[in-house]
Protein backbone atom coordinates (compact mmCIF):
# COMPACT_ATOMS: atom_id res chain seq x y z
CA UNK A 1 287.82 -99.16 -54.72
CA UNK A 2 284.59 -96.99 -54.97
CA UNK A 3 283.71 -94.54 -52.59
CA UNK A 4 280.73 -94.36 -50.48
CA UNK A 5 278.56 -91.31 -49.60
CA UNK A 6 276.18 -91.72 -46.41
CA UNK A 7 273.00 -90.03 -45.38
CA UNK A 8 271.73 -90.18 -42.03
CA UNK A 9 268.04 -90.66 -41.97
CA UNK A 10 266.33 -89.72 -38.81
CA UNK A 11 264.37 -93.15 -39.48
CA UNK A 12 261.48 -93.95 -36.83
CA UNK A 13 261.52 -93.12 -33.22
CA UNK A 14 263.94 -90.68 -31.57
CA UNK A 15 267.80 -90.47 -32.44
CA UNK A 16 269.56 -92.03 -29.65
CA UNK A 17 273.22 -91.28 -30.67
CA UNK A 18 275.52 -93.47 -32.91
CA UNK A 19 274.99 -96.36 -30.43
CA UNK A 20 272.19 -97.78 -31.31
CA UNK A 21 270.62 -95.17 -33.56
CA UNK A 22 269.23 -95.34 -36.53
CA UNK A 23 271.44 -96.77 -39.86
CA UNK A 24 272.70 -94.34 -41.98
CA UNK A 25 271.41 -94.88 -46.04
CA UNK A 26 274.57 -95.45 -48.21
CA UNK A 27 274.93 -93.44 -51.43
CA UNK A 28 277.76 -95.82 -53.08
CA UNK A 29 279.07 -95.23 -56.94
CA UNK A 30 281.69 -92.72 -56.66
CA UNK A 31 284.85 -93.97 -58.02
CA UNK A 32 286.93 -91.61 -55.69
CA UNK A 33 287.40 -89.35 -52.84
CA UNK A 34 284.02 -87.26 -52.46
CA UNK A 35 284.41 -83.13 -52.15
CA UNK A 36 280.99 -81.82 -52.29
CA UNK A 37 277.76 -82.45 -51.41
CA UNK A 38 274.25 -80.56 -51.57
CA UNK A 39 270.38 -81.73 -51.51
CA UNK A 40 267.65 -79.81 -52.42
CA UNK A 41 265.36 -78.19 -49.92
CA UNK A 42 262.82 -81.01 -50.23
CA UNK A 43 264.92 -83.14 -49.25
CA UNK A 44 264.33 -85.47 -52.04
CA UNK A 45 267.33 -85.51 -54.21
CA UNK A 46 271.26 -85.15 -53.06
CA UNK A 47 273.93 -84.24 -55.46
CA UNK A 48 277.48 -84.93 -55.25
CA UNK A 49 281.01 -84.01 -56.43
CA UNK A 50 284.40 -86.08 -56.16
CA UNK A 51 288.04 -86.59 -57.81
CA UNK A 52 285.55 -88.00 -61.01
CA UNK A 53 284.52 -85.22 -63.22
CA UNK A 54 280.86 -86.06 -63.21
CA UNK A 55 278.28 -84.84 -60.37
CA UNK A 56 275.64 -87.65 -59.26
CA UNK A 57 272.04 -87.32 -58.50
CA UNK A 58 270.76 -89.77 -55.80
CA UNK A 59 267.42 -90.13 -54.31
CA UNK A 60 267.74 -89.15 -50.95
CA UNK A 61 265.18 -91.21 -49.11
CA UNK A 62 267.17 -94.66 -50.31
CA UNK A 63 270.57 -93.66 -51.96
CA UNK A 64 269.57 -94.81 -54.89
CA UNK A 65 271.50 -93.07 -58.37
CA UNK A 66 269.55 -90.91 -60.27
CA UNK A 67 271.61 -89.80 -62.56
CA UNK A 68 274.94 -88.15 -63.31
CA UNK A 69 276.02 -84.57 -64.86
CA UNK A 70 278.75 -85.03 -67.40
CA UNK A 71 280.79 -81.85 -68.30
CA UNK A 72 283.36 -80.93 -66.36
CA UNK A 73 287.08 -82.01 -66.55
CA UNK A 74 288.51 -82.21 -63.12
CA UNK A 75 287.44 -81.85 -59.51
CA UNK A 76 284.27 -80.80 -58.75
CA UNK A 77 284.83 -78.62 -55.40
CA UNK A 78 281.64 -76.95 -54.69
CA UNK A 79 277.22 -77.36 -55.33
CA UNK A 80 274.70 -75.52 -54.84
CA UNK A 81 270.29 -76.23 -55.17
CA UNK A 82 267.78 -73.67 -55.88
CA UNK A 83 264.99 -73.77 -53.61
CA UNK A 84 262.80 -75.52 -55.80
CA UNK A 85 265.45 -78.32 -57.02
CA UNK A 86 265.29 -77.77 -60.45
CA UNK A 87 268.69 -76.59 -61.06
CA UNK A 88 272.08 -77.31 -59.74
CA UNK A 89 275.25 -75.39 -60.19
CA UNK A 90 278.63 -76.84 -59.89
CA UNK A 91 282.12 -75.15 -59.74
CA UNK A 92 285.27 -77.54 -60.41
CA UNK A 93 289.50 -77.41 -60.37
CA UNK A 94 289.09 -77.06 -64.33
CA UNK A 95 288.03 -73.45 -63.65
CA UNK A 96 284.71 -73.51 -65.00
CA UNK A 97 281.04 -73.10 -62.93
CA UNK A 98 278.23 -74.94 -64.50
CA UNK A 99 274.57 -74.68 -64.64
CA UNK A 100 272.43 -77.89 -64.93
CA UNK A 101 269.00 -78.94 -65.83
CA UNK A 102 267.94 -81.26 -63.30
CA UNK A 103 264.80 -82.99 -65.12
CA UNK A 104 267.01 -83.07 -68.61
CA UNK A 105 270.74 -84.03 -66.87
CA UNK A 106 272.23 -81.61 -69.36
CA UNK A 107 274.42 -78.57 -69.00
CA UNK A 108 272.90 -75.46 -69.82
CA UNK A 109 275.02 -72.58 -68.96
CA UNK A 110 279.34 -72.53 -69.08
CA UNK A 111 280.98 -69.60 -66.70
CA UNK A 112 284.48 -69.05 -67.10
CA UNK A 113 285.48 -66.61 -64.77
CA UNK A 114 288.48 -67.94 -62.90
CA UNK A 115 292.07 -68.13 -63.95
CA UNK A 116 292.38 -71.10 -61.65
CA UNK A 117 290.51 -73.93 -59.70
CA UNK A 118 287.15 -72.79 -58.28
CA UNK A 119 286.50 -73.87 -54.87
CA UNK A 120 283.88 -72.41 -53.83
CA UNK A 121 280.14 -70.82 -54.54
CA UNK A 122 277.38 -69.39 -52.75
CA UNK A 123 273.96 -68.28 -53.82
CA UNK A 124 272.20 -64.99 -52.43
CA UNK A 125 268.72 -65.87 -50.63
CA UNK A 126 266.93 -64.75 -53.36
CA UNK A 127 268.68 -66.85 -56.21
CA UNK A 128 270.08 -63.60 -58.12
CA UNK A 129 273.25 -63.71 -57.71
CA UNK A 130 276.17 -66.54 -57.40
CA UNK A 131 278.82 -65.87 -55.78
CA UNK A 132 282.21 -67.67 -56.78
CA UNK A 133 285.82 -67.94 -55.32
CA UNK A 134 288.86 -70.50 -55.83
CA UNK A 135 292.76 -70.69 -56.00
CA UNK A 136 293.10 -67.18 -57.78
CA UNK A 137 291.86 -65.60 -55.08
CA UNK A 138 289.42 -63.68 -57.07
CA UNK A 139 285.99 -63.26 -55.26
CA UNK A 140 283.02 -63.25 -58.56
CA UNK A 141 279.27 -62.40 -58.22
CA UNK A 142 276.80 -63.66 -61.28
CA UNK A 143 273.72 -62.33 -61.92
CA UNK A 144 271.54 -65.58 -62.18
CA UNK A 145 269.26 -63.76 -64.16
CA UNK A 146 271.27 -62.35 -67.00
CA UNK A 147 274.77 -64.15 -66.33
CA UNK A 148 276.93 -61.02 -66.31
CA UNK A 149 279.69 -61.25 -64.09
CA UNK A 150 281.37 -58.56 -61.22
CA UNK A 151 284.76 -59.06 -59.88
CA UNK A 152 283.64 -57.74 -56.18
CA UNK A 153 287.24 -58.46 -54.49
CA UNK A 154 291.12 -59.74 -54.59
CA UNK A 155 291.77 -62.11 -51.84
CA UNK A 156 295.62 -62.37 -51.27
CA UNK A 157 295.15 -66.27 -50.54
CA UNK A 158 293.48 -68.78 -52.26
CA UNK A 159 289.29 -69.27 -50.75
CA UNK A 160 288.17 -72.29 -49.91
CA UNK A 161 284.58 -71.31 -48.62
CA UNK A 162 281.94 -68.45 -48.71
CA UNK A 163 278.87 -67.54 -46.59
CA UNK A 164 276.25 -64.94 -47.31
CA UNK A 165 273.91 -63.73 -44.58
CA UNK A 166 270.15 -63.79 -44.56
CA UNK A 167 269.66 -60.48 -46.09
CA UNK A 168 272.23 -60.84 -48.68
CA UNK A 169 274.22 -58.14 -47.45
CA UNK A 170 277.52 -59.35 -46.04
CA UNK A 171 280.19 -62.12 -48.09
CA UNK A 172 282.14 -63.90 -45.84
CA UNK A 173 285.33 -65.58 -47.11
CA UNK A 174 287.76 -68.01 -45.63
CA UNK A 175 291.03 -68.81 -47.28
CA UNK A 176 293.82 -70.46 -46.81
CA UNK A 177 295.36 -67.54 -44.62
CA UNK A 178 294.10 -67.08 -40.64
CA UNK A 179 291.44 -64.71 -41.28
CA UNK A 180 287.91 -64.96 -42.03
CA UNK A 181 286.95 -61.61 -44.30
CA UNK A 182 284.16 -59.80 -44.38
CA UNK A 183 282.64 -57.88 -47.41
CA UNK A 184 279.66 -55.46 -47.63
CA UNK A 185 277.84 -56.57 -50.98
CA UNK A 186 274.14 -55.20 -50.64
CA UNK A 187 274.96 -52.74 -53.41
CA UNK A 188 276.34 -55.94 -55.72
CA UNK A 189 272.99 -56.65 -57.78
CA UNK A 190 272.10 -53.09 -58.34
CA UNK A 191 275.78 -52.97 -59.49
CA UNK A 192 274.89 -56.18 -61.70
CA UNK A 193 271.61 -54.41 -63.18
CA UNK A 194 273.37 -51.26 -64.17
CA UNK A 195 276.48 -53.19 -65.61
CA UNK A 196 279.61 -51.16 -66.69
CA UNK A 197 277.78 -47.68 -65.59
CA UNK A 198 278.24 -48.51 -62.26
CA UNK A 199 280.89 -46.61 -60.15
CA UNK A 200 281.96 -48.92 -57.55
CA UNK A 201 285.37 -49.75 -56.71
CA UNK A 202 286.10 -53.31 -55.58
CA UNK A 203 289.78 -53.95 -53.26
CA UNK A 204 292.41 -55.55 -53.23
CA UNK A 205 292.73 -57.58 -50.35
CA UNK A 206 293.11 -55.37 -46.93
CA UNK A 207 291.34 -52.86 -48.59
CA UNK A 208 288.27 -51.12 -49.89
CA UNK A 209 285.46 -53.60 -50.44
CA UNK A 210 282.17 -53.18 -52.80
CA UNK A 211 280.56 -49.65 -52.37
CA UNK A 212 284.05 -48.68 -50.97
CA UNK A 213 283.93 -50.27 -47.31
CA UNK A 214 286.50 -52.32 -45.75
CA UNK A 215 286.46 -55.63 -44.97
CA UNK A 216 285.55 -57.09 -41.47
CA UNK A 217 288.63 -59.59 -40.63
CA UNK A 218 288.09 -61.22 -37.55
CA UNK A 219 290.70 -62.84 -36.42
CA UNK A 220 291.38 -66.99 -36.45
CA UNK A 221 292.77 -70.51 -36.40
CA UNK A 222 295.20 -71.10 -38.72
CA UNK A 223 294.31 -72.25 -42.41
CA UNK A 224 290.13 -71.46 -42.04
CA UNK A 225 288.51 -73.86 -43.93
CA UNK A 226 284.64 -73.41 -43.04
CA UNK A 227 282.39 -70.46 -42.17
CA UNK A 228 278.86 -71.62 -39.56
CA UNK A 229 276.84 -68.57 -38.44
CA UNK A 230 278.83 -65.63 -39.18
CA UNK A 231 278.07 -62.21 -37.99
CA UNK A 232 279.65 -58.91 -38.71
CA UNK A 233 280.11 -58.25 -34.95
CA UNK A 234 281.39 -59.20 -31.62
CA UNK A 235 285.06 -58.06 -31.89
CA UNK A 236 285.49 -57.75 -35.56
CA UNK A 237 288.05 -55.32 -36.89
CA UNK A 238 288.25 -53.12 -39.95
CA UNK A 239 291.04 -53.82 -42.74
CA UNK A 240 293.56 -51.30 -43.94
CA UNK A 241 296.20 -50.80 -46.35
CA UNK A 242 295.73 -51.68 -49.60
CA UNK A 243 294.39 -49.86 -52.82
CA UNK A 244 291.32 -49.68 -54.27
CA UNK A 245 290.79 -51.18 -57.91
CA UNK A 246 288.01 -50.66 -60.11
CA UNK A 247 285.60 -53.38 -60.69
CA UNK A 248 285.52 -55.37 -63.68
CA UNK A 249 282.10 -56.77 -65.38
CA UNK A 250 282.08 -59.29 -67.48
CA UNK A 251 279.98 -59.84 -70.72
CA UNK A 252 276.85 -62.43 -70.36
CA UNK A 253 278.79 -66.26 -70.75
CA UNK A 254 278.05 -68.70 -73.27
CA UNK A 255 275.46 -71.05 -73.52
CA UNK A 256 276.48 -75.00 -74.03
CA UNK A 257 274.08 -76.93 -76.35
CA UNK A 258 274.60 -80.61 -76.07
């Protein structure tokens, strides 16, 4: 049985709740269970991700396909748009991130940071610098500009989402524990820039973050599984405990040419 994705359009008039409001347009062609979902800031074109490897384009005025991404292996968990819709990155269970070519539907970039399943990404405001999280626990940032890679922190539970604030200074993380974690990461693409020069220390989890502060770790719900509005205060209490690591960067990551 295929699987259905819907958009609510606002249609004409004033929304007047499900009852009676306006019909919702239906994205159908996915052969399975839908994860992901992103659309450009437009609002032109959606993308999506399910159990299939392959992420779909759809026009987002009619739900009409536009396309598909072919690449990955397994799952695709996570998507993110740049601002002006020409490129869309996807992360996936077969442990790769991927960078595609909207106008040529090809993959132009391969990341292969994580030892396991990614789950999760987040861009900075700017579009330098992707951040990246999944089953290992690991917590990446990417320089979008010259694709070298930071390992920025050690989760002790697998992360299922991330948030970054407005001013690209604070990486929240929520995992499959009851917290919802906190990192400082304004120093992260200065740390990028400089590369392997760069003195930071990155933590283990409960302890030193990026330019050696702790992590905020408000406390929560069992088993977090999204982040809306977050905000380093109001109650929010410091971690403690475990060492600090140095940081690992990563060379620049291949290029695929299909």
């Amino acid at each position: 049985m295929g699987s259905e994705m819907c958009i609510r359009d606002r249609g004409v008039g004033e929304w007047s709740g499900v009852e009676g409001g306006a019909a919702p347009i239906v994205a159908a062609g996915h052969k399975d269970s839908v994860y992901s979902v992103a659309i450009n800031a437009a609002g032109t074109f959606v993308v999506s991700g399910s159990v299939e490897p392959d992420v779909r384009l759809w026009d987002a005025r009619t739900g009409r396909k536009q396309g598909k991404l072919a690449g990955h292996t397994d799952v695709v968990r996570a998507l993110v748009i740049d601002a002006d819709g020409r490129h869309v990155i996807s992360a996936s269970s077969d442990r790769t991130i991927r960078l595609w070519d909207v106008g040529m539907q090809r993959c132009v970039r391969t990341c292969r940071l994580h030892a396991d399943a990614v789950w999760a990404l987040e861009a900075a405001p700017g579009w330098d610098v992707l951040y990246s999280a999944g089953r290992d626990g690991a917590v990446y940032a990417t320089s979008l500009r010259t694709w070298s890679s930071l390992l920025v922190a050690n989760e002790a539970a697998p992360v299922v989402r991330l948030a970054v604030d407005a001013r690209g200074a604070q990486l929240w993380c929520a995992t499959t524990m009851s917290d919802v974690r906190c990192w400082a990461v304004s120093g992260v693409p200065a740390a990028l820039e400089r590369g392997a020069a760069h003195p930071a220390a990155v933590a283990e989890s409960g302890g030193e973050g990026p330019m050696g502060r702790a992590p905020i770790a408000p406390s929560d719900a069992d088993h977090v599984a999204a982040i809306a509005g977050p905000n380093g205060h109001g109650g929010a209490a410091r971690g403690a405990g475990a060492r600090a690591v140095s940081y690992t960067h990563l060379r620049a990551h291949e290029t695929d040419s299909y």
